[in-house]
Protein backbone atom coordinates (compact mmCIF):
# COMPACT_ATOMS: atom_id res chain seq x y z
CA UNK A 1 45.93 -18.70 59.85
CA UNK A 2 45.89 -14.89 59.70
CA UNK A 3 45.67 -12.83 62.57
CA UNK A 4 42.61 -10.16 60.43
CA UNK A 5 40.69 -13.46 60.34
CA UNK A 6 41.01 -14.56 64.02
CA UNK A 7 40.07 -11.00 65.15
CA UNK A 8 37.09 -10.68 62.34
CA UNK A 9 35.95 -14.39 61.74
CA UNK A 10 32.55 -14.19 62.44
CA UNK A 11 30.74 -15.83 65.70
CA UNK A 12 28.52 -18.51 63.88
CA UNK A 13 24.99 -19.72 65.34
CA UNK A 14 26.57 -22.70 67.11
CA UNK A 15 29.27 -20.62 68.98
CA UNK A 16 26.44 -17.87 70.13
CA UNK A 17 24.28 -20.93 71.13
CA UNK A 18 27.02 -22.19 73.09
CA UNK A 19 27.48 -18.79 74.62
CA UNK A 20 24.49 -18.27 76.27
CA UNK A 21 24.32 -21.91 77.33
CA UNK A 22 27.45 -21.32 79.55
CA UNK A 23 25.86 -17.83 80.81
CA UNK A 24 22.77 -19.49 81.78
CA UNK A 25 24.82 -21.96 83.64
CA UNK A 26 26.78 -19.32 85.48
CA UNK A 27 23.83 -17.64 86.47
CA UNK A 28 22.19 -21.14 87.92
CA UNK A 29 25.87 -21.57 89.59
CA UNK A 30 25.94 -18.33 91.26
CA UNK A 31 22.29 -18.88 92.58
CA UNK A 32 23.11 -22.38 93.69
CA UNK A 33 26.49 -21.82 95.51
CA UNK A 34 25.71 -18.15 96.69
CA UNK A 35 23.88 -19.51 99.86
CA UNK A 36 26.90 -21.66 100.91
CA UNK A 37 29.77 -19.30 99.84
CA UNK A 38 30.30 -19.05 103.43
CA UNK A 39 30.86 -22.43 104.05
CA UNK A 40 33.61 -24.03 105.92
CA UNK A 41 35.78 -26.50 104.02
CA UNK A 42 38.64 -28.43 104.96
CA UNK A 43 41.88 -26.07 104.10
CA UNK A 44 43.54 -28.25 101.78
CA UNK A 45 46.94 -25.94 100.88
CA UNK A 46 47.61 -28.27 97.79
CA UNK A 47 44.70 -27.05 95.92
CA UNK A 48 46.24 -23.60 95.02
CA UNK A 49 49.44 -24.22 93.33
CA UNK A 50 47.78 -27.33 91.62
CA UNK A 51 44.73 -24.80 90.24
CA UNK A 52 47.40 -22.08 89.66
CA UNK A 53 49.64 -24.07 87.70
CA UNK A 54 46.95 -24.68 85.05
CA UNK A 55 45.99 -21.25 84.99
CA UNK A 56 49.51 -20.52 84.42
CA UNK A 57 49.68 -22.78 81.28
CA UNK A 58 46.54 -21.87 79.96
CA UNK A 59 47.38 -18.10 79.98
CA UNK A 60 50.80 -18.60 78.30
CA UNK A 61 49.77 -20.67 75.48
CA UNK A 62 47.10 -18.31 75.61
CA UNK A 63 49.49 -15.37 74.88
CA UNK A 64 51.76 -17.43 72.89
CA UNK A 65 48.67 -18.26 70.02
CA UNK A 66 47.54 -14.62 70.14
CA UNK A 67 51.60 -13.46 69.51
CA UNK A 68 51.44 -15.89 66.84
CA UNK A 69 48.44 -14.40 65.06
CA UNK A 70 49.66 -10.87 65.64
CA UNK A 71 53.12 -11.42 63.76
CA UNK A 72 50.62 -12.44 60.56
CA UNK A 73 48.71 -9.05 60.85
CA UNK A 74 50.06 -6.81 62.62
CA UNK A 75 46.73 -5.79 64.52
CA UNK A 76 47.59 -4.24 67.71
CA UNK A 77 44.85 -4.97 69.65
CA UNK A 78 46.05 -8.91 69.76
CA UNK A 79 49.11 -8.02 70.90
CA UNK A 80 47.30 -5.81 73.87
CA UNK A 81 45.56 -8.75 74.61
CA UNK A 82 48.39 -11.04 74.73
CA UNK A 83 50.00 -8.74 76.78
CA UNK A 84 47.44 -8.79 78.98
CA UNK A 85 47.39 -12.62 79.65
CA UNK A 86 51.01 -12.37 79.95
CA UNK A 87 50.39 -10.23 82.85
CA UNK A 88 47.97 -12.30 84.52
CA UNK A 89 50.20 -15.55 84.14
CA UNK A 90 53.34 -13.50 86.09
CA UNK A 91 50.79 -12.25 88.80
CA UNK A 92 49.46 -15.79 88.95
CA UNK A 93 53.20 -17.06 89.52
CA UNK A 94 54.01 -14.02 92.35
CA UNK A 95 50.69 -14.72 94.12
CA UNK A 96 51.20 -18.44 94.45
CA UNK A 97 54.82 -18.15 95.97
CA UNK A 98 53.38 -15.67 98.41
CA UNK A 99 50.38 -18.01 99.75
CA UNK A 100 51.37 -19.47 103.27
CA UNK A 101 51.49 -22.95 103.81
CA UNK A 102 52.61 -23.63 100.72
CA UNK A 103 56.33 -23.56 99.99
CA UNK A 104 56.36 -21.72 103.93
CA UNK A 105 54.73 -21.08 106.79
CA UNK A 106 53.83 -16.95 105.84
CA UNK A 107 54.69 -17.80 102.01
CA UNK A 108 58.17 -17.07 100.35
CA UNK A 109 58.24 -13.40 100.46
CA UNK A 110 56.30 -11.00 101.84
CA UNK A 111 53.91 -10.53 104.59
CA UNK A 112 50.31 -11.37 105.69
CA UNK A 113 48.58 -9.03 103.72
CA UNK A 114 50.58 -9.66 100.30
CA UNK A 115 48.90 -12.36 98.82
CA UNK A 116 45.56 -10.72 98.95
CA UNK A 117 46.37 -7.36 97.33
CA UNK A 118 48.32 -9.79 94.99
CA UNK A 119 45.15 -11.45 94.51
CA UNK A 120 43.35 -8.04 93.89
CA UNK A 121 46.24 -7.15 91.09
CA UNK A 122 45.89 -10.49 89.37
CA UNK A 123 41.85 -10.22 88.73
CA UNK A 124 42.36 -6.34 87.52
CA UNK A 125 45.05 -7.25 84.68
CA UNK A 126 42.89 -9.41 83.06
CA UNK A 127 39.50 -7.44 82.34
CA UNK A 128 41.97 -4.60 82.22
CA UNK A 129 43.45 -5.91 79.07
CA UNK A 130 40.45 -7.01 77.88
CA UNK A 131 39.05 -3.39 77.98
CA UNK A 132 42.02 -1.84 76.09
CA UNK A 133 41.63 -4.74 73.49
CA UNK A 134 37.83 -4.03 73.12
CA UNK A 135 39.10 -0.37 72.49
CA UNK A 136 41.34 -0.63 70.47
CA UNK A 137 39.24 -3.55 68.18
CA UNK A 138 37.13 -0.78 66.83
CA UNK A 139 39.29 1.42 66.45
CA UNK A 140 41.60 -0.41 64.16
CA UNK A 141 39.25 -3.39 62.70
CA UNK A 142 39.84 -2.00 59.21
CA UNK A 143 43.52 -0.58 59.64
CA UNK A 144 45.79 -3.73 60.96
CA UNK A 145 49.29 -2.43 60.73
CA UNK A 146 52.01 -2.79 58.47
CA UNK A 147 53.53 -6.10 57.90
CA UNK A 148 56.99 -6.09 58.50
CA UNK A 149 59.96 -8.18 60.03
CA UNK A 150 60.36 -6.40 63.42
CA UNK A 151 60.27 -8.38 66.24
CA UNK A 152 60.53 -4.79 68.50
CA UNK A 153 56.84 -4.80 69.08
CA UNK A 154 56.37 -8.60 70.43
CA UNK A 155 59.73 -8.48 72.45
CA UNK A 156 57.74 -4.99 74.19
CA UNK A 157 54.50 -6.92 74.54
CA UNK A 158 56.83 -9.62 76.01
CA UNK A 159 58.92 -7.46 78.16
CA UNK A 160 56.45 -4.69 79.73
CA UNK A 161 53.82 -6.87 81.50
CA UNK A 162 56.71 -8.64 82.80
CA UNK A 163 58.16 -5.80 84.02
CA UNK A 164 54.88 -4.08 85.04
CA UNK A 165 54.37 -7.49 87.39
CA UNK A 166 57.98 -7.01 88.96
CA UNK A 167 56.89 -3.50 89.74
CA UNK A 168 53.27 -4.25 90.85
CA UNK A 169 54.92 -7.03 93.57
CA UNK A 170 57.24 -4.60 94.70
CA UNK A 171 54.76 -2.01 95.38
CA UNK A 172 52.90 -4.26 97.39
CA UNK A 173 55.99 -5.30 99.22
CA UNK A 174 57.06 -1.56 100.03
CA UNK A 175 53.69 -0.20 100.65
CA UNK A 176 52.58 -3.52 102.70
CA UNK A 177 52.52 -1.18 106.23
CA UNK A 178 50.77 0.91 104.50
CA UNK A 179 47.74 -0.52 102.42
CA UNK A 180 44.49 -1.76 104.13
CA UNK A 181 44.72 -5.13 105.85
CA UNK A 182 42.45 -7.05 104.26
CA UNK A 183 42.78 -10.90 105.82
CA UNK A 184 43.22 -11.91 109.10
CA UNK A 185 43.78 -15.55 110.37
CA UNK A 186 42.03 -16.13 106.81
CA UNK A 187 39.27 -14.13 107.43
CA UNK A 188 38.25 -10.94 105.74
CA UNK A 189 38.50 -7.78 107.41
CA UNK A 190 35.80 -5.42 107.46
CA UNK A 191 35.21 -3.70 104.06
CA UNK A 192 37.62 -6.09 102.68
CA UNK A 193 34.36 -7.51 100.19
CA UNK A 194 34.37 -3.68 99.25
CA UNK A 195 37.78 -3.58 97.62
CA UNK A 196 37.43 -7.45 96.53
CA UNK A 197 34.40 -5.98 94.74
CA UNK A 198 37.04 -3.23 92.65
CA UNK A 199 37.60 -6.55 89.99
CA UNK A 200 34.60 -7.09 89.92
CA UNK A 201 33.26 -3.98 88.40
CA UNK A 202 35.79 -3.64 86.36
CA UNK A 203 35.32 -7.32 84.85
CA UNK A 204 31.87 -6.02 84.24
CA UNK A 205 32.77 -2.52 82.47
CA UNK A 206 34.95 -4.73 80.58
CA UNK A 207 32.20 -7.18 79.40
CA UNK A 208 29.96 -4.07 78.55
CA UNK A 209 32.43 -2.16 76.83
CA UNK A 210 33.52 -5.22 74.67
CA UNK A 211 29.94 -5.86 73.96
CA UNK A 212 29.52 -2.11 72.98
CA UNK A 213 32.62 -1.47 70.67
CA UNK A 214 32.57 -5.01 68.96
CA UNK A 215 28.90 -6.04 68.82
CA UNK A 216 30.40 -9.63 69.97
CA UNK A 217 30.61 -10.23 66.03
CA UNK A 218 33.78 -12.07 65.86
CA UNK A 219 34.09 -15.25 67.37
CA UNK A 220 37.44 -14.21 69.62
CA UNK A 221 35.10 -11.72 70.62
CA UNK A 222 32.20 -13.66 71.94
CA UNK A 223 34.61 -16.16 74.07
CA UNK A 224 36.22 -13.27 75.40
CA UNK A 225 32.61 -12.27 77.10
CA UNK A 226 32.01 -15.60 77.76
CA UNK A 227 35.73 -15.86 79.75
CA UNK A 228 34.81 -12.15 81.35
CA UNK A 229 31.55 -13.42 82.56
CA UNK A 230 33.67 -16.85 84.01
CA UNK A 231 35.82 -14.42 85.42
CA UNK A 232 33.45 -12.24 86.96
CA UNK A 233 31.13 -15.44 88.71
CA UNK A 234 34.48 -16.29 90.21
CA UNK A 235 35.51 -12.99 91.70
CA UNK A 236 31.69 -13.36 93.50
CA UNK A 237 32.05 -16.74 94.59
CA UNK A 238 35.27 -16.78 95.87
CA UNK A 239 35.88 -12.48 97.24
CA UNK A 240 32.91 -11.40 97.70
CA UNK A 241 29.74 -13.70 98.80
CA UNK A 242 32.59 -15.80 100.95
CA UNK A 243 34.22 -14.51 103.93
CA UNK A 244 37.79 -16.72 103.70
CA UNK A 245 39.97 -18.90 102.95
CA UNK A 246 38.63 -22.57 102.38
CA UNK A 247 35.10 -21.94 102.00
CA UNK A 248 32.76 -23.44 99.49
CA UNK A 249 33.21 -20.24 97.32
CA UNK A 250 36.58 -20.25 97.76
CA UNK A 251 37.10 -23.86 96.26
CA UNK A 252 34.04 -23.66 93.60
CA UNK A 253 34.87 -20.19 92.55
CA UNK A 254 38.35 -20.77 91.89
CA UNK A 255 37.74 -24.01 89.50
CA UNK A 256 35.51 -21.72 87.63
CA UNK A 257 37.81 -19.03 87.06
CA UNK A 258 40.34 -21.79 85.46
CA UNK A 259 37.19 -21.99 83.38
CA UNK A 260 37.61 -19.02 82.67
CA UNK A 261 41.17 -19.03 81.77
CA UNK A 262 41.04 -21.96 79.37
CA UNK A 263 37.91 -20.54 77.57
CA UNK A 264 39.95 -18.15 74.86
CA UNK A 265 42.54 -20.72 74.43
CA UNK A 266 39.80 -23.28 73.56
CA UNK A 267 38.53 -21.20 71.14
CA UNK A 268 41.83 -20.36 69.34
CA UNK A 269 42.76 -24.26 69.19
CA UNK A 270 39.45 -24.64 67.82
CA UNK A 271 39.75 -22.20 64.96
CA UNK A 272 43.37 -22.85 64.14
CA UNK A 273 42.20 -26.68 63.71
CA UNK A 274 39.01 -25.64 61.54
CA UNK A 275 42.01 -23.20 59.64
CA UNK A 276 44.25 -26.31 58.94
CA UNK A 277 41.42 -28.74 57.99
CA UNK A 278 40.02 -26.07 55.49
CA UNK A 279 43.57 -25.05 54.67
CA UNK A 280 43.65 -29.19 54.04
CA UNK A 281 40.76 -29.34 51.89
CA UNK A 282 41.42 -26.53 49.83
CA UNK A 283 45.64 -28.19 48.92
CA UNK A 284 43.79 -31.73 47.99
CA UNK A 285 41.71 -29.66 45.73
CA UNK A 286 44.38 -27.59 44.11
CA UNK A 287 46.72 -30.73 44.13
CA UNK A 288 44.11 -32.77 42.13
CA UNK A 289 43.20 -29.53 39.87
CA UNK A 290 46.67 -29.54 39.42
CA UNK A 291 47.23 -33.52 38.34
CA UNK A 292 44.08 -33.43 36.07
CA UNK A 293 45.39 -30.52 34.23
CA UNK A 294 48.90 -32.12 34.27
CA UNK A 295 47.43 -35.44 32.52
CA UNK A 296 45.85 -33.56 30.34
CA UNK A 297 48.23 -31.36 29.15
CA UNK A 298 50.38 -33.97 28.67
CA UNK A 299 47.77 -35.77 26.70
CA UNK A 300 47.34 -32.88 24.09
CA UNK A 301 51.44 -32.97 24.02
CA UNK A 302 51.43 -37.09 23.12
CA UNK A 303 48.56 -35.97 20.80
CA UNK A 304 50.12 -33.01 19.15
CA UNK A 305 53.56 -35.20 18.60
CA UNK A 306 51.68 -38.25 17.57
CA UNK A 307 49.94 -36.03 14.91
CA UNK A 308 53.13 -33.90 13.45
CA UNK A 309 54.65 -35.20 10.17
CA UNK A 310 57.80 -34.44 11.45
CA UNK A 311 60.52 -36.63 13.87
CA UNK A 312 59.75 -35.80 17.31
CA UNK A 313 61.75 -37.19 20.13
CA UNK A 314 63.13 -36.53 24.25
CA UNK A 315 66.88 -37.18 24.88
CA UNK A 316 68.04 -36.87 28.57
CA UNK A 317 71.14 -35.79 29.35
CA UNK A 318 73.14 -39.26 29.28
CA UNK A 319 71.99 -39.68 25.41
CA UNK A 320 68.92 -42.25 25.82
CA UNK A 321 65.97 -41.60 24.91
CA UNK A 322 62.86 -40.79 27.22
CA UNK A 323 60.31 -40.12 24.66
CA UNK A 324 59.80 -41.06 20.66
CA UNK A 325 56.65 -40.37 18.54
CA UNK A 326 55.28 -42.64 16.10
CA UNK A 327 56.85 -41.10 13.26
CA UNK A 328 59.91 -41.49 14.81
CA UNK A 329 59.73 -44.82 15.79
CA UNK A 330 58.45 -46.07 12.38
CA UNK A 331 61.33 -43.97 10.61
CA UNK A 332 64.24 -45.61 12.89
CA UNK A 333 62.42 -48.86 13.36
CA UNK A 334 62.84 -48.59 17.30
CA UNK A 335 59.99 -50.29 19.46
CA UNK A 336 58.04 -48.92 22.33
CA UNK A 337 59.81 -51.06 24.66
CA UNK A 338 63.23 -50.02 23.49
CA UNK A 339 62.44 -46.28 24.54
CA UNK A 340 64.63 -45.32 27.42
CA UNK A 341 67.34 -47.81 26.84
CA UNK A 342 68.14 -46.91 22.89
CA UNK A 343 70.87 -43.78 22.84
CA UNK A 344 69.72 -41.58 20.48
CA UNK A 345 73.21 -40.93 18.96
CA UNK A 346 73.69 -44.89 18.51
CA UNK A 347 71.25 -43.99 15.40
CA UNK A 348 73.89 -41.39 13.91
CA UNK A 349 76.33 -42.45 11.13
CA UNK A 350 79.62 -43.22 12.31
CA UNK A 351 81.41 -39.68 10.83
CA UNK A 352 78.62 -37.95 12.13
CA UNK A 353 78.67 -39.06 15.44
CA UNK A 354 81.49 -37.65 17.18
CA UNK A 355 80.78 -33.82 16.00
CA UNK A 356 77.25 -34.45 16.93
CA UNK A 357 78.36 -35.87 20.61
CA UNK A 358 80.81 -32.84 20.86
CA UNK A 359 77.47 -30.44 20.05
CA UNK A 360 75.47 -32.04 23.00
CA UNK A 361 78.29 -32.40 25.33
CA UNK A 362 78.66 -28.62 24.77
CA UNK A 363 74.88 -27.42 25.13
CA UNK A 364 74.46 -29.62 28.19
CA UNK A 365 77.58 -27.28 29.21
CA UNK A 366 75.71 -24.24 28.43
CA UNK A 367 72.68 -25.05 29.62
CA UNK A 368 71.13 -24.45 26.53
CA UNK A 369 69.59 -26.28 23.24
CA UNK A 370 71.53 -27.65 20.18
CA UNK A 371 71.01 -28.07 16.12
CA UNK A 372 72.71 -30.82 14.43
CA UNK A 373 72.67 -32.26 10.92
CA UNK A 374 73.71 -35.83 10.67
CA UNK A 375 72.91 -39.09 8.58
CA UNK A 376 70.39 -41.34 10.72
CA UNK A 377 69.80 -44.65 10.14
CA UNK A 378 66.42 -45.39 8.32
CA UNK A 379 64.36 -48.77 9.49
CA UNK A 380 65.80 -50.31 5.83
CA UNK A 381 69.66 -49.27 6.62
CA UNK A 382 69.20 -46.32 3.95
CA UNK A 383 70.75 -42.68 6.03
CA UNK A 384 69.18 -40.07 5.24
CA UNK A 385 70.44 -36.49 6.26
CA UNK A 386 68.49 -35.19 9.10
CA UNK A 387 68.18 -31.56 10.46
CA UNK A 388 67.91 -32.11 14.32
CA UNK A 389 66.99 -29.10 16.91
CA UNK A 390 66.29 -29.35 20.61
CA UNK A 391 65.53 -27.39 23.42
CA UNK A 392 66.45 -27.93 26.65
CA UNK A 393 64.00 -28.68 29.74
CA UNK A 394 65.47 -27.08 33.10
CA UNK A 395 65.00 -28.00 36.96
CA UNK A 396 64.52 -25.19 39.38
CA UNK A 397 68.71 -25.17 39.90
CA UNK A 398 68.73 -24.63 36.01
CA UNK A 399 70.27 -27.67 35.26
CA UNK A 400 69.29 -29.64 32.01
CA UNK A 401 66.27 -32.55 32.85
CA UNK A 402 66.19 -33.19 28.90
CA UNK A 403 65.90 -32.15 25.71
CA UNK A 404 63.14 -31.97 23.76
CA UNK A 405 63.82 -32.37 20.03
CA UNK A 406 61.95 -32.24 16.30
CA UNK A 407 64.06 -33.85 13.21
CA UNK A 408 63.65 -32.88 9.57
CA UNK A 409 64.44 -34.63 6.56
CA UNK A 410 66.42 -32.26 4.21
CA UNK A 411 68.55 -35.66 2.08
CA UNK A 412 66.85 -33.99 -1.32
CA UNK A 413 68.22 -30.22 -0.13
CA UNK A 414 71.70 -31.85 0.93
CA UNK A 415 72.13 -33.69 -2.25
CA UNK A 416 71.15 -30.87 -4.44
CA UNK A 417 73.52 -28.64 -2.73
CA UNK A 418 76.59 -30.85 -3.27
């Protein structure tokens, strides 16, 4: 599949359907879980790395598709994008060794306040990307870039968020006196919903600008809006209309923003598999258009040798015969059934035979076609003095498959010459 077509195959009427079916369901989440956001669940610790892990997954094959389709075309934006959800993954990983009370008590590095701002890193890279995608989409819809062989650009699109994600964890582990506390005992602070809220926003400048600059045309496009608009219901169910850890928003919010993550990915499995099945379709039809233009040609061949009044004839390389018209075979007397066992030079007179052997043996050497003239043995024993040319039929090594071969009587020429 090519990368232009992932980034410009259009949305169809199913997909937009679809589309505002799951926004319409978001919206009647958000109104049904809002009042009990708040809500006090039992902490279950396991339910983090477990929903992490998939989010993990979903944003590396994610990355890896999108890598895929930018190495066909070249369009920058997808490698932004993949990029981006390269980002997200690593922040995903950081954030989940820092919870407590999973792999320790305060979480394997860090300190009580570095798992939050963590937090508040991981939801910016994503609609972050997003929005340089979205800008960069209409800026170069019409101008992919140049195909060649580098791999320079995907190993940086590999490398940077990587090492932007090493930098943005230790930032938060120098500077962790310093920033705002935002949790404590697994409670927000006060004014901790304000700077939960920062993602938010920009989740929702990043759905508006992507609407703006792409018109949601394409159908990467319109799941990307759909997975912004995941993404932003979870940041408000789980940051901001909670007040913890282990609330009702907490738990629902977070299952929705896997949601979120698996939405793209979805929609690139989908449209690689319609790709391969009309990819499919289309070498069935070329390998059929091929086979009924095969039989025929060969038809008009049998029907143009069948019709010559001279010898026709195919020798392979070991002397026998693979193919003899009807003149031929009524000339030597040979059967139908005795075509592809019969050696062609078995027909030659004696003192002819070893000259003509030496010819073949030596075109077959060449790789190229032979003339002989030699005495061949009518159906009533007469010989008659045949002029025989061939040409040779190659494989794709260049080696000889056969020859294909026309014979001439020229007795009444010979015998007026001597």
């Amino acid at each position: 599949m090519k990368g232009e077509a992932l980034s410009a195959a259009p949305a169809g009427k199913s997909a937009r359907i679809a589309a505002v079916l799951v926004a319409l369901a978001s919206l009647t989440l958000v109104a049904a879980v809002a009042p009990l956001a708040d809500t006090q669940w039992a902490a279950v610790p396991a339910f983090v790395p477990a929903y992490q892990s998939a989010a993990i997954v979903c944003d590396l094959v994610t990355a890896a598709l999108l890598l895929g389709h930018y190495r066909e075309s070249r369009t920058r934006s997808l490698l932004v994008l993949a990029s981006g959800y390269l980002l997200t993954a690593a922040l995903i990983a950081a954030h989940t060794l820092s919870f407590p009370d999973l792999f320790a008590p305060e979480g394997l590095f860090g300190g009580t306040q570095t798992t939050a701002w963590l937090w508040l890193a991981w939801h910016c890279a994503f609609p972050a990307g997003v929005l340089w995608h979205a800008w960069l989409s209409c800026q170069l819809a019409d101008r992919p870039g140049v195909r060649e062989e580098s791999a320079w650009p995907v190993a940086l699109a590999v490398l940077a968020p990587l090492t932007l994600s090493v930098v943005v964890v230790w930032t938060v582990l120098l500077a962790h006196d310093a920033l705002p506390p935002l949790l404590e005992n697994g409670r927000y602070r006060r004014g901790a919903r304000l700077i939960f809220s920062i993602p938010l926003v920009l989740s929702l400048l990043a759905l508006l600008v992507l609407a703006w600059r792409t018109r949601l045309r394409s159908a990467l496009h319109l799941w990307l809006a759909v997975a912004l608009g995941a993404w932003a219901v979870e940041i408000l169910l789980s940051a901001v209309l909670n007040s913890g850890r282990y609330q009702a928003g907490f738990y629902i919010g977070r299952l929705y923003g896997l949601f979120a993550a698996c939405t793209v990915l979805i929609s690139l499995l989908l449209s690689v598999a319609v790709v391969h099945a009309r990819l499919a379709r289309a070498l069935a039809r070329e390998r059929d258009s091929a086979t009924a233009a095969l039989e025929a040609s060969e038809a008009r061949y049998r029907t143009l040798t069948e019709a010559a009044a001279h010898l026709t004839w195919a020798m392979r390389p070991d002397g026998s015969l693979s193919f003899a018209s009807a003149h031929w075979r009524g000339f030597t007397g040979i059967g139908a059934a005795e075509i592809g066992v019969s050696d062609w030079q078995d027909l030659l007179h004696p003192e002819d035979r070893t000259e003509a052997q030496d010819r073949i043996a030596g075109a077959l050497m060449r790789q190229e076609g032979f003339e002989i003239t030699a005495r061949l043995r009518r159906t009533d024993g007469a010989w008659r003095w045949m002029l025989s040319r061939a040409e040779p039929v190659l494989d794709r090594s260049g080696r000889v498959v056969e020859w294909i071969g026309t014979s001439l009587d020229i007795t009444e020429r010979k015998e007026a010459e001597e």
